[in-house]
Protein backbone atom coordinates (compact mmCIF):
# COMPACT_ATOMS: atom_id res chain seq x y z
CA UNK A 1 -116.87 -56.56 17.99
CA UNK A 2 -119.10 -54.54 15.63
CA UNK A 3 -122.15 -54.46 13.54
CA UNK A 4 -119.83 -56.05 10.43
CA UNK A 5 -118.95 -58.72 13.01
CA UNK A 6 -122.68 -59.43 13.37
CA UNK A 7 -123.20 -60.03 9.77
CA UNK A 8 -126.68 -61.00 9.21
CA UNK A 9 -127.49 -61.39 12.88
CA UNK A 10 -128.18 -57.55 13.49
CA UNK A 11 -130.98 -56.01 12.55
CA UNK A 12 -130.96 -52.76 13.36
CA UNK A 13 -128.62 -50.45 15.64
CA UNK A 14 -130.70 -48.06 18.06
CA UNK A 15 -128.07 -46.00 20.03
CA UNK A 16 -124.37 -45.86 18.28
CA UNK A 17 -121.42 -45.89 19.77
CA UNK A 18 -121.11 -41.53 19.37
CA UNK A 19 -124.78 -41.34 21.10
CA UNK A 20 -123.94 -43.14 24.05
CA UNK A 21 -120.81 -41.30 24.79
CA UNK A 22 -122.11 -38.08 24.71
CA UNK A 23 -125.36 -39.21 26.63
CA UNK A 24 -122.61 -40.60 29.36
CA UNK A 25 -120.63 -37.00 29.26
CA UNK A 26 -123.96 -35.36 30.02
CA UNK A 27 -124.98 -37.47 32.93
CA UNK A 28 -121.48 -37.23 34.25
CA UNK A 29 -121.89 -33.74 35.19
CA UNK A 30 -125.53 -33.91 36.24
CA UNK A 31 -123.79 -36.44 38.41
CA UNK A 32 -121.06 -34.22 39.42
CA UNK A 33 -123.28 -30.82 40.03
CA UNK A 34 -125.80 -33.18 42.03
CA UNK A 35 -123.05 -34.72 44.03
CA UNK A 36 -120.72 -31.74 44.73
CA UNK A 37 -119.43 -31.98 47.81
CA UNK A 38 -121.02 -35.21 49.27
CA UNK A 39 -119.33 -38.88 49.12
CA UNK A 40 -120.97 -41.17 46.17
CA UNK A 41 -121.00 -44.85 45.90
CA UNK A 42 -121.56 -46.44 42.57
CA UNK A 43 -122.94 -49.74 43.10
CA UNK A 44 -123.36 -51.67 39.49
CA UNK A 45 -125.63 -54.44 39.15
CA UNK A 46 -123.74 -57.31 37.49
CA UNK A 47 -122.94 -58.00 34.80
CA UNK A 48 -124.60 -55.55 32.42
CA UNK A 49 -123.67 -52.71 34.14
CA UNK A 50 -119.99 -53.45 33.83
CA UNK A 51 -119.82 -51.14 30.89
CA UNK A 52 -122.11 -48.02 31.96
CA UNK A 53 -120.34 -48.37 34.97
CA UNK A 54 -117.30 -47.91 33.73
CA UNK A 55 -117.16 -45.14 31.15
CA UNK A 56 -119.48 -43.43 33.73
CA UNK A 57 -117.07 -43.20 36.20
CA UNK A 58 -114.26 -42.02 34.20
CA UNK A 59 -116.06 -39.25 33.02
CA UNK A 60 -117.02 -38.07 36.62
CA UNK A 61 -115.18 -35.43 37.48
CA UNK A 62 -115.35 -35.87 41.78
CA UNK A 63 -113.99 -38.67 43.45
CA UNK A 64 -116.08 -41.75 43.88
CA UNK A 65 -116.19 -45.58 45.10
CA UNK A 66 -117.31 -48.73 43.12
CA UNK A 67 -119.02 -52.08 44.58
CA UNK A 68 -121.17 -54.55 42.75
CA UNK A 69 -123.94 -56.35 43.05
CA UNK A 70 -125.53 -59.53 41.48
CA UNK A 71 -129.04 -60.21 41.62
CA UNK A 72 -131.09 -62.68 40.04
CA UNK A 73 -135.46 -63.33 39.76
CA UNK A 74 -134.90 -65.12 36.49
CA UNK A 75 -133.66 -68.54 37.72
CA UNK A 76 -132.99 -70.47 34.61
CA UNK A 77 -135.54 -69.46 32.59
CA UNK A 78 -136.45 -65.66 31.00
CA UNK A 79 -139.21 -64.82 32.67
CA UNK A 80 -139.61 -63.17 36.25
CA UNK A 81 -139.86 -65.85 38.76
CA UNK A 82 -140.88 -63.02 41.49
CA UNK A 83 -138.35 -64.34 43.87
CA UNK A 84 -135.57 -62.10 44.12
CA UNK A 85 -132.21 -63.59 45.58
CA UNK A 86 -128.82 -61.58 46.04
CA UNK A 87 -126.02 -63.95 44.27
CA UNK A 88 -123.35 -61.16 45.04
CA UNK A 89 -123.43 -58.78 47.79
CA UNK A 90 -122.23 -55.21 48.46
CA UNK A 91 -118.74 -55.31 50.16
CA UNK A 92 -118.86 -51.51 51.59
CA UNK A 93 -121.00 -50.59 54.37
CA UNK A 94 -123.39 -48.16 52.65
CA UNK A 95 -124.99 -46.53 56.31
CA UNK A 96 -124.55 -43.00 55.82
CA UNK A 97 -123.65 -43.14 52.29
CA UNK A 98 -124.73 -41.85 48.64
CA UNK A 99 -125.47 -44.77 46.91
CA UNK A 100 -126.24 -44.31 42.73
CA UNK A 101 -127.17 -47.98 41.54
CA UNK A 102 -125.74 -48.24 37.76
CA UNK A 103 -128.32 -50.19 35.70
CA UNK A 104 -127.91 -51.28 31.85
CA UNK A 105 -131.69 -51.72 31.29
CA UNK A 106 -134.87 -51.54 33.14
CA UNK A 107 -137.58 -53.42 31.58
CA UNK A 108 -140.05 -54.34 34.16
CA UNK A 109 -138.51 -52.56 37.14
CA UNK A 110 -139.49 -55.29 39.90
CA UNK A 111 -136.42 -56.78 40.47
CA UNK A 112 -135.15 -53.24 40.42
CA UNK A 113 -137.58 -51.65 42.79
CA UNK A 114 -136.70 -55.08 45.24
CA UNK A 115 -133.05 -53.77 45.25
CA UNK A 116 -133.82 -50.21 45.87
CA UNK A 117 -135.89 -51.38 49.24
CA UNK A 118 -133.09 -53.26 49.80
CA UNK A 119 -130.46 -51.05 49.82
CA UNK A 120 -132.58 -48.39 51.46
CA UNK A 121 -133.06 -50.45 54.40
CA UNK A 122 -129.32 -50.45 55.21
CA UNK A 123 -129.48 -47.03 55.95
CA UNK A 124 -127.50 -45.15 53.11
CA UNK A 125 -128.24 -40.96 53.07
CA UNK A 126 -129.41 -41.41 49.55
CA UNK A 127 -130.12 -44.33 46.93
CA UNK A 128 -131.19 -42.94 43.26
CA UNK A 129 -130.84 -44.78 40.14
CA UNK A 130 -129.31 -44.36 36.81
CA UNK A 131 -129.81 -46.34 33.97
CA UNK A 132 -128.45 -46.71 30.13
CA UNK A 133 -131.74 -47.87 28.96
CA UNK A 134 -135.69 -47.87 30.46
CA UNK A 135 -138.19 -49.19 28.33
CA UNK A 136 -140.89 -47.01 29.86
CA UNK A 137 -143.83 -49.60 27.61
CA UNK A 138 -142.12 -52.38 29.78
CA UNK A 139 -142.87 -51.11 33.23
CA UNK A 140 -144.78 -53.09 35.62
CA UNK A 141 -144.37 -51.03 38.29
CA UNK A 142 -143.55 -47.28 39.51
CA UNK A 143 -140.41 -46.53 39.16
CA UNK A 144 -138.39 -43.59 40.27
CA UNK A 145 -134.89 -43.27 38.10
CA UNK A 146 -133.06 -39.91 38.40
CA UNK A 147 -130.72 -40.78 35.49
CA UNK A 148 -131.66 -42.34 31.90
CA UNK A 149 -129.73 -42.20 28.99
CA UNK A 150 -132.32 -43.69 26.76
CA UNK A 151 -135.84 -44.34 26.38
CA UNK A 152 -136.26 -47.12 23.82
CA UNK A 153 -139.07 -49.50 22.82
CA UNK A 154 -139.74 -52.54 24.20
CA UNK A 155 -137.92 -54.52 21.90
CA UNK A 156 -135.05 -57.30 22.71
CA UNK A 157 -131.69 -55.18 22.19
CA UNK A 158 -128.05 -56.13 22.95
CA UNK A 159 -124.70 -54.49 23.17
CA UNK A 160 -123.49 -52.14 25.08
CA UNK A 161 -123.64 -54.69 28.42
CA UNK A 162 -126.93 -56.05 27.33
CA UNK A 163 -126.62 -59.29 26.25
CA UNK A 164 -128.16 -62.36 24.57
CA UNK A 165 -127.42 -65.96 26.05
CA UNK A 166 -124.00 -64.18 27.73
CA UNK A 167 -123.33 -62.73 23.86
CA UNK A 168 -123.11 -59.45 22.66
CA UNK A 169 -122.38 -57.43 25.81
CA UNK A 170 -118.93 -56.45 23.94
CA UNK A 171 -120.62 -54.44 21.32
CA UNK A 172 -120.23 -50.51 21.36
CA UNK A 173 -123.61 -49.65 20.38
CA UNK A 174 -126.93 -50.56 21.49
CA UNK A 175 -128.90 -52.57 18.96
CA UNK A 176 -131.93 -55.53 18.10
CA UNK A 177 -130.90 -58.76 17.14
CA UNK A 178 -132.41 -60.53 13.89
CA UNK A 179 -135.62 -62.47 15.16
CA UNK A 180 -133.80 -65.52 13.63
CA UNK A 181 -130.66 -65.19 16.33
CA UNK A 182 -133.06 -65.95 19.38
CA UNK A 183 -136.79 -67.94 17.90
CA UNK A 184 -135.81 -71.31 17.75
C-alpha cells in the first residue's frame, strides 16, 4: 500500500518511507554502541510495534531476543480508560536482563509509563524505551525515552504500524489521514 492507494483519503505524508529508514540505521548503532557487550531483549508492544520492531532488529548489528507484549487502557472506546490490563504477556523471564520496549507512538505516555513500572518490577538490569514517534504536545506525564525517531505534532497519523480502525498499519511512511476518513 501507498499514498496513490490512499487516493483522496491522505492528506499529508509526515515521515517517508527514505526518512524512517535512515532514522532506524541511526538508532541501530546507538543501540549497538550502548549495548556492546551486554544481552538485549526487545520487547514490542503489539501490534504497532510489529514494524519498528522489525526493521530495527535487522539493522542491529549484536545479537538480540524478541518477545511481545499487548496492552490495552482503551477498552472499546478511544479514550484512556486509566485501567491498564496486560492482554498478552512476556514469555521470557526478563530478571537480570536488558530489556528495550519498542513503541510505534507515544501520545500520552500513561499507559506507557504503567508498563515501564511493570516491567521494572520483574527485576530486569535495565528497561529503556525507544519509540518511532512521541508527540512531546501530547504528554500527560514524564516520560523518560532513550530512543525517538521522530518528534511530530499532535495530530492523528497512520502508517508505518500506526493505524486507524486496524487500517493503514501497512503503509511505508508515516502520514495524517483526511479529516473526512475518521469524523463521522
Amino acid at each position: 500500500m501507498d499514498a496513490k492507494d490512499m487516493a483522496d483519503g491522505l492528506e499529508k505524508v509526515l515521515v517517508t518511507e527514505e526518512r524512517i529508514k535512515a532514522r532506524l540505521e541511526e538508532l541501530a548503532a546507538e543501540i549497538d554502541a550502548d549495548y556492546a557487550g551486554r544481552d538485549l531483549l526487545l520487547v514490542g508492544v503489539l501490534k504497532g510495534a510489529v514494524m519498528v520492531m522489525a526493521d530495527l532488529a535487522r539493522r542491529l548489528h549484536h545479537p538480540c531476543e524478541m518477545d511481545w507484549m499487548a496492552v490495552s487502557s482503551y477498552g472499546a472506546g478511544t479514550t484512556s480508560s486509566g485501567v491498564v490490563r496486560i492482554l498478552k504477556d512476556l514469555d521470557a523471564d526478563i530478571s537480570g536482563r536488558n530489556v528495550l520496549i519498542v513503541e510505534d507512538v507515544i501520545d500520552s505516555g500513561l499507559t506507557l509509563s504503567w508498563l515501564v513500572g511493570n516491567l521494572r518490577s520483574r527485576g530486569p538490569e535495565s528497561v529503556e524505551i525507544c519509540t518511532m514517534v512521541r508527540k512531546p504536545l501530547a504528554l500527560d506525564i514524564e516520560l523518560d525515552v532513550k530512543y525517538v525517531g521522530f518528534d511530530l505534532p499532535n495530530e492523528f497519523i497512520v502508517g508505518y504500524g500506526l493505524d486507524y480502525a486496524e487500517k493503514y498499519r501497512n503503509l511505508p511512511f508515516i502520514g495524517t489521514l483526511a479529516p473526512h476518513m475518521y469524523q463521522r
